[in-house]
C-alpha atoms as a PDB file:
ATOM      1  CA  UNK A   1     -44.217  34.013  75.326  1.00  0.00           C
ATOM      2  CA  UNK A   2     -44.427  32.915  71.778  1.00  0.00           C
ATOM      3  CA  UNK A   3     -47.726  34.556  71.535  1.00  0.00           C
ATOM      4  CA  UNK A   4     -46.749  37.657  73.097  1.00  0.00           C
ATOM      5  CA  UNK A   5     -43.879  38.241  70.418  1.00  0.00           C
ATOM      6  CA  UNK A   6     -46.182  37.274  67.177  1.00  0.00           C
ATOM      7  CA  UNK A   7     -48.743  40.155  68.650  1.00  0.00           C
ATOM      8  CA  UNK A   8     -46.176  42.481  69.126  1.00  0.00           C
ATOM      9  CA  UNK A   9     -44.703  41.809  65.261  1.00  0.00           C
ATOM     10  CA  UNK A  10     -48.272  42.138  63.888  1.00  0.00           C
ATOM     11  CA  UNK A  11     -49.192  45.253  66.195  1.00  0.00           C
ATOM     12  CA  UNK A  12     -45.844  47.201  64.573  1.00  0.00           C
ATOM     13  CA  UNK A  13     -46.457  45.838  61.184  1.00  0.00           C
ATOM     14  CA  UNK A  14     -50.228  47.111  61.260  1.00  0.00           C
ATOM     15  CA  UNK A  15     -48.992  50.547  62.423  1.00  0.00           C
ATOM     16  CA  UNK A  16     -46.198  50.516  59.869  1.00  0.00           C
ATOM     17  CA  UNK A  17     -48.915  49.837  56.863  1.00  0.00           C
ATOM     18  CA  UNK A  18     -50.982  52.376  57.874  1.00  0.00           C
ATOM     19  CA  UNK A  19     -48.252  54.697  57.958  1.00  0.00           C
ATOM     20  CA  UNK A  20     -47.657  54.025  53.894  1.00  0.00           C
ATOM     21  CA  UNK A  21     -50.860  54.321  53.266  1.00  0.00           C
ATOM     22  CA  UNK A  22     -51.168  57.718  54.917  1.00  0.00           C
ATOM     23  CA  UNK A  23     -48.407  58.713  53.642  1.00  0.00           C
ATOM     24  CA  UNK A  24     -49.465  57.532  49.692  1.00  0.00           C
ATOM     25  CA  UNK A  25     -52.790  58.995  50.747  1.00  0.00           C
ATOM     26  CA  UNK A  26     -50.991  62.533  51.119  1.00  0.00           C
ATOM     27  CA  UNK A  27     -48.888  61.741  47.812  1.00  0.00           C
ATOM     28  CA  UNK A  28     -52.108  61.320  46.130  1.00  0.00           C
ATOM     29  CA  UNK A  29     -53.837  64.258  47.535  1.00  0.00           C
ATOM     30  CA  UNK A  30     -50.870  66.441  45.880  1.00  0.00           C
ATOM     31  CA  UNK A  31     -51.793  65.273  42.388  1.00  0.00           C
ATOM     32  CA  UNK A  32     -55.673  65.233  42.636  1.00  0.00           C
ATOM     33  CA  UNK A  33     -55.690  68.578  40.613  1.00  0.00           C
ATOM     34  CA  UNK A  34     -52.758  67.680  38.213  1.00  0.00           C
ATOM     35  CA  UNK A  35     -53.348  67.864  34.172  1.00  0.00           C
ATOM     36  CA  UNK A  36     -51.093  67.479  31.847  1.00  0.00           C
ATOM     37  CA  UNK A  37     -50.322  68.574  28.194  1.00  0.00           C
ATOM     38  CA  UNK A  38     -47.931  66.898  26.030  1.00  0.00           C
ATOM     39  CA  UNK A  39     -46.728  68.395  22.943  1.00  0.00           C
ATOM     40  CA  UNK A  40     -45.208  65.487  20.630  1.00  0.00           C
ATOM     41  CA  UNK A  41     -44.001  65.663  17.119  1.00  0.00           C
ATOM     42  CA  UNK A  42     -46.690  64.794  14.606  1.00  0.00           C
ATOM     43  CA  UNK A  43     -46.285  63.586  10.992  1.00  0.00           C
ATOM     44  CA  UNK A  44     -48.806  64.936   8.328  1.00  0.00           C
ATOM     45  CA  UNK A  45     -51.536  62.086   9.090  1.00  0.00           C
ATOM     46  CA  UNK A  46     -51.780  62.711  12.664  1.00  0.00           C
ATOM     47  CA  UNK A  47     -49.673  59.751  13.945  1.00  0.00           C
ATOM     48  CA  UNK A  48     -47.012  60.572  16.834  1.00  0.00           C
ATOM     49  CA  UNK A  49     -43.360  60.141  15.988  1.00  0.00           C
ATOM     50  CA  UNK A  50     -42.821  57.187  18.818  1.00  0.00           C
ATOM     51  CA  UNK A  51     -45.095  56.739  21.909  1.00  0.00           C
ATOM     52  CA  UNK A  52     -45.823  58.957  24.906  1.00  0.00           C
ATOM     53  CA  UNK A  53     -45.824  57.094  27.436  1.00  0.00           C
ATOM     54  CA  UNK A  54     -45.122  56.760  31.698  1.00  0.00           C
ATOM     55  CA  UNK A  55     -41.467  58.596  31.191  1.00  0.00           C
ATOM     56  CA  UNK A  56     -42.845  61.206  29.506  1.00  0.00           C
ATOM     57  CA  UNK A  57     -45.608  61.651  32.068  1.00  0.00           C
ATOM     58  CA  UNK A  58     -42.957  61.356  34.653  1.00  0.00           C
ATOM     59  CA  UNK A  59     -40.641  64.079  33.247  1.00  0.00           C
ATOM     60  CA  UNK A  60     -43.357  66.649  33.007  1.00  0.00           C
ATOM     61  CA  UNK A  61     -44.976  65.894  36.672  1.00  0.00           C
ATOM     62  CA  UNK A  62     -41.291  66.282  37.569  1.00  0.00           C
ATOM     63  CA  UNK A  63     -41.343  69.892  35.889  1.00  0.00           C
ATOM     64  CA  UNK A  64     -43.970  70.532  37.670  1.00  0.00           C
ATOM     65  CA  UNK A  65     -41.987  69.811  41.155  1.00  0.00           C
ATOM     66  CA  UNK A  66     -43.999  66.738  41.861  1.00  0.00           C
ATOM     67  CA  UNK A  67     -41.387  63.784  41.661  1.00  0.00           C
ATOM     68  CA  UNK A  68     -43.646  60.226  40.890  1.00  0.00           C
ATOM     69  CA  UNK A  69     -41.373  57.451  39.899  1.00  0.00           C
ATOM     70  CA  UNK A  70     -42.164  56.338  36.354  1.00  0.00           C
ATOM     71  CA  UNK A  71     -42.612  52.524  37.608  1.00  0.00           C
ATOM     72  CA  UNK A  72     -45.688  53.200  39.832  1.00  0.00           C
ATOM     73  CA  UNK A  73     -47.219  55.041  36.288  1.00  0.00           C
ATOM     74  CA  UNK A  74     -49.281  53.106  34.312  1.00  0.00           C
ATOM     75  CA  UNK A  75     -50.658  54.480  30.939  1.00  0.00           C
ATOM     76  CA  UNK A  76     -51.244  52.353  27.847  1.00  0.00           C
ATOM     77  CA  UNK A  77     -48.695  54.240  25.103  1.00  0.00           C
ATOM     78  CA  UNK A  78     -50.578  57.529  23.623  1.00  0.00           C
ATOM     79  CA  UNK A  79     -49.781  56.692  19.179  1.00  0.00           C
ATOM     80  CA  UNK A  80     -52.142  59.387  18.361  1.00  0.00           C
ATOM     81  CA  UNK A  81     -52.660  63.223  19.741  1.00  0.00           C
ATOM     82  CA  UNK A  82     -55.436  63.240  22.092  1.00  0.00           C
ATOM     83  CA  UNK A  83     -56.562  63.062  25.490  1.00  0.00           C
ATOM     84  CA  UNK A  84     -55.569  59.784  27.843  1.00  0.00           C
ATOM     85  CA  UNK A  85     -55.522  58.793  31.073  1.00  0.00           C
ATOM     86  CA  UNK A  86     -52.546  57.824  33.185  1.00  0.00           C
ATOM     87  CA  UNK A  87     -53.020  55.809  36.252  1.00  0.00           C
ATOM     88  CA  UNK A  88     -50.491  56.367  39.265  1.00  0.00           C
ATOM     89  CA  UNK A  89     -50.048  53.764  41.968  1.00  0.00           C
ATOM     90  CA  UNK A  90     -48.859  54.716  45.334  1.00  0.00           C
ATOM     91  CA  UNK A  91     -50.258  51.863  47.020  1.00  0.00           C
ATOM     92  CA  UNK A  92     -52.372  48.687  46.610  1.00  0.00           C
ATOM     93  CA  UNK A  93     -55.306  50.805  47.635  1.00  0.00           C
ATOM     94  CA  UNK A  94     -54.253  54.045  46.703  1.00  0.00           C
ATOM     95  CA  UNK A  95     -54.410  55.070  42.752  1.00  0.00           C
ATOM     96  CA  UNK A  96     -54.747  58.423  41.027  1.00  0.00           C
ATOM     97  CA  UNK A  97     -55.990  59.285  37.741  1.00  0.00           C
ATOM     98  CA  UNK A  98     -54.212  61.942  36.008  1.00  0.00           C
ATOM     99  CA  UNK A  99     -55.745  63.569  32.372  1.00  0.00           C
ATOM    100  CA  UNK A 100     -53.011  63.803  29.803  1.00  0.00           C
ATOM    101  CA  UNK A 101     -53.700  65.827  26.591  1.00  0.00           C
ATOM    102  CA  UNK A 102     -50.923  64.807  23.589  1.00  0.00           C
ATOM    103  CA  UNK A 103     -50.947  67.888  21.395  1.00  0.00           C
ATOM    104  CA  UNK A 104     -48.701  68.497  18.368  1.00  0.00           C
ATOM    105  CA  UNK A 105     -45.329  70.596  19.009  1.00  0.00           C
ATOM    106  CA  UNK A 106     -46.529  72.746  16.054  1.00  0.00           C
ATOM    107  CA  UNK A 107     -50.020  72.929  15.771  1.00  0.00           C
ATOM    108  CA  UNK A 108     -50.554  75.464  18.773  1.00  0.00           C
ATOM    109  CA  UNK A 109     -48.240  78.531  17.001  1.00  0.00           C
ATOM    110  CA  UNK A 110     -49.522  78.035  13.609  1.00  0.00           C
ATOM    111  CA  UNK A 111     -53.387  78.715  15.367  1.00  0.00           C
ATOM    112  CA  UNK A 112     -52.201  81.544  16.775  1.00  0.00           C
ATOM    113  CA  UNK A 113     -50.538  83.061  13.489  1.00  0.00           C
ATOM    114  CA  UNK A 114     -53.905  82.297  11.777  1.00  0.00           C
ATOM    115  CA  UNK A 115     -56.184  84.035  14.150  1.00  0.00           C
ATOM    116  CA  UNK A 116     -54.109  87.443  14.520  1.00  0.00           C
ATOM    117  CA  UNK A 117     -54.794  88.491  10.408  1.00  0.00           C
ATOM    118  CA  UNK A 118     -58.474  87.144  11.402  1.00  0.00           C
ATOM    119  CA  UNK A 119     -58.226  90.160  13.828  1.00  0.00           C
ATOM    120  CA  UNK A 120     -56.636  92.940  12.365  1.00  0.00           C
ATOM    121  CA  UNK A 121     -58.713  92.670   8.844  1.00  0.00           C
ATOM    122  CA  UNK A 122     -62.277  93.497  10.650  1.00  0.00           C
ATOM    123  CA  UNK A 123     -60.387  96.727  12.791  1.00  0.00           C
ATOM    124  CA  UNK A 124     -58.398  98.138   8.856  1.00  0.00           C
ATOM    125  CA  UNK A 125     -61.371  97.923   7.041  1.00  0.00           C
ATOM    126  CA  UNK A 126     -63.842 100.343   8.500  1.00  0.00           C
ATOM    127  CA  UNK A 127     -61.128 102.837   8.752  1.00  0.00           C
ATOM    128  CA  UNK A 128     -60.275 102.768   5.077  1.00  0.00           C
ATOM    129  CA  UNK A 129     -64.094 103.257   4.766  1.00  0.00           C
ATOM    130  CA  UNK A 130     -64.352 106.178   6.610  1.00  0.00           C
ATOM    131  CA  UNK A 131     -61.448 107.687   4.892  1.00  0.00           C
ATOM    132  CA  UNK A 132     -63.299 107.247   1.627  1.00  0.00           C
ATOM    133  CA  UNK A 133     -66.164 108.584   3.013  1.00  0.00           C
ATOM    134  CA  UNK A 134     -64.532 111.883   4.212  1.00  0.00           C
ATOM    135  CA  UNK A 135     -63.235 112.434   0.286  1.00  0.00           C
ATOM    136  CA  UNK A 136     -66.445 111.950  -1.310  1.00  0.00           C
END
């Protein structure tokens, strides 16, 4: 009878560990496609103020409407901008990789400023040639 029990117990505990896995499985499937971009303050040399780290790649996967807890997220902490890698554990057998690019907060507005006189110069000038052009 003994026996009969101990089967039963490892029959329902099989069935209940496949069931996590599936259901990390489907977890992981969510976030196959998932890439992130951090913007962090910078100082002058290039060095982050702080660390990014798992809770900041928990908060913004949690923007995103996909709610990982920041103890199954393992990332060693990002000191520099750059791209890194943060590993997310559903389940012993079960781990995602998602990219994480650290950007300055700045750095992306000040491009853009810089490129729209870039622009503009090229279009102004050949007009103010042709009007010169036309007096002569």
């Amino acid at each position: 009878m003994a026996k009969k029990i101990l089967a039963e117990n490892l029959k329902q505990q099989a069935h209940k560990l496949a069931a996590l896995k599936a259901d990390a499985e489907k977890k992981a499937e969510a976030l196959k496609d998932v890439a992130l971009c951090i913007a962090a303050k910078v100082s002058a040399t290039g060095q982050l103020y702080g660390s990014v780290g798992a809770n900041q790649v928990a908060e913004e996967l949690k923007k995103l409407g996909k709610d990982v807890d920041r103890k199954i997220i393992t990332m060693k902490d990002a000191k520099n901008v750059g791209d890194f890698v943060a590993l997310v554990h559903f389940h012993k057998e079960v781990t995602v990789e998602i990219p994480v690019k650290v950007v300055a907060e700045n750095a992306p507005v000040e491009e853009k400023k810089a490129e729209a006189p870039v622009e503009a110069a090229p279009v102004e000038a050949p007009a103010q040639e042709e009007a010169a052009a036309v007096e002569e």
